[in-house]
Protein backbone atom coordinates (compact mmCIF):
# COMPACT_ATOMS: atom_id res chain seq x y z
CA UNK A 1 70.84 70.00 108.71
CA UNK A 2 70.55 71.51 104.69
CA UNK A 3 73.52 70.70 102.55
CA UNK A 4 74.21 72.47 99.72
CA UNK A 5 74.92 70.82 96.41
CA UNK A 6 78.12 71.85 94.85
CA UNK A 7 80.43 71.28 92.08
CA UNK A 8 84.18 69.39 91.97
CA UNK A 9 85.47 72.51 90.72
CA UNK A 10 83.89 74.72 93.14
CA UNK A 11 85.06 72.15 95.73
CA UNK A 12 88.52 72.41 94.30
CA UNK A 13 88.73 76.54 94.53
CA UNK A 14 86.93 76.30 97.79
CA UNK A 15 89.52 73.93 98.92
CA UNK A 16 92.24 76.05 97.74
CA UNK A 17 90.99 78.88 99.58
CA UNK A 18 91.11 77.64 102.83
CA UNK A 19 95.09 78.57 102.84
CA UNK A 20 94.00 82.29 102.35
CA UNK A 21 91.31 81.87 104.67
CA UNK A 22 93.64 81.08 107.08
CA UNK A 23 96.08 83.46 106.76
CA UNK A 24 93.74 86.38 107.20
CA UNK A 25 92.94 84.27 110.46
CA UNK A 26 96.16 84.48 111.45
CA UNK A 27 96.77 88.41 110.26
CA UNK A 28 93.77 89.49 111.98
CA UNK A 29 95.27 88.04 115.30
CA UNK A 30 98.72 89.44 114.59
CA UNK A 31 97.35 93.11 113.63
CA UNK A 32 94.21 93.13 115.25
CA UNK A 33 91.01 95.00 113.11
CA UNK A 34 93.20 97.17 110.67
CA UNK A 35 91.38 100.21 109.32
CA UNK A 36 93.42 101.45 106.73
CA UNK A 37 93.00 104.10 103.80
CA UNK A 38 93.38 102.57 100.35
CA UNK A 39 96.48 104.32 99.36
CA UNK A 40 98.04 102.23 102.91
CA UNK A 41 96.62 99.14 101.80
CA UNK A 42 98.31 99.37 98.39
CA UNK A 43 101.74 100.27 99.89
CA UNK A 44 101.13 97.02 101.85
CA UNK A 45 99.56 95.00 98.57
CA UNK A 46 102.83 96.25 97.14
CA UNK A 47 105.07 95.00 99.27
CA UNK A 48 103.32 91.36 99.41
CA UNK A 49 103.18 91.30 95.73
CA UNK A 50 107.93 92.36 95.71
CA UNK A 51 108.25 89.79 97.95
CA UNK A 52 105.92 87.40 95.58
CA UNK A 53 108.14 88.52 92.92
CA UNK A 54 111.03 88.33 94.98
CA UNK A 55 110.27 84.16 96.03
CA UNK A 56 109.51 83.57 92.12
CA UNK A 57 112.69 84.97 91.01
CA UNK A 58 114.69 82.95 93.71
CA UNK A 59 112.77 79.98 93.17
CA UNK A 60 111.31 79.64 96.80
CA UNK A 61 108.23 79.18 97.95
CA UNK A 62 105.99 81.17 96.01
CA UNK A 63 103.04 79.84 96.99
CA UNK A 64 103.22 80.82 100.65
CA UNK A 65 103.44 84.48 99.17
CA UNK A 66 100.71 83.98 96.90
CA UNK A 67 98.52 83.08 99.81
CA UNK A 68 99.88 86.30 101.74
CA UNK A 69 99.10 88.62 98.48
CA UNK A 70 95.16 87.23 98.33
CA UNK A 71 95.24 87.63 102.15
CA UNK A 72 95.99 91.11 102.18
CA UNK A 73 93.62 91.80 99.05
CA UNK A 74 90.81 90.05 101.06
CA UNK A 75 91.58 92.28 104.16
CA UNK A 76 91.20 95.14 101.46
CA UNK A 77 88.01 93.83 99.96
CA UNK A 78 86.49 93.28 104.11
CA UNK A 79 87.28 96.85 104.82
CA UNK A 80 85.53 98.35 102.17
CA UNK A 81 82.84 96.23 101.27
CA UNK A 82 80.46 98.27 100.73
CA UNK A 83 82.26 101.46 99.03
């Protein structure tokens, strides 16, 4: 088996990502394959990023809806990869 040499910070922000990781898991088996045009996925990055705003101005957890908002942006970036 290879291993791959990497850094404490890149472990850090690759450990950090595992959260978004697996909430697009869990999206993707909620929703299914969504196919969406861009000006849908912002009305849905939109609504992620009021109720962000939303759990930061009511001081609860914001982190879960961080994760949600990078989920959502990931599902964006996996759709249209290569546009």
């Amino acid at each position: 088996m290879d291993y791959i040499s990497i850094s404490k910070g890149e472990y850090r922000r690759l450990w950090r990502a595992k959260p978004i990781l697996d909430e697009r898991d869990r999206q993707d088996q909620k929703w299914g394959l969504q196919d969406h045009s861009l000006p849908k996925w912002m009305v849905i990055l939109m609504e992620e990023v009021g109720e962000l705003s939303e759990a930061i101005l009511e001081k609860k957890n914001w982190r879960a809806e961080v994760v949600q908002v990078a989920a959502v942006a990931l599902a964006m970036l996996e759709q249209y990869k290569d546009d």
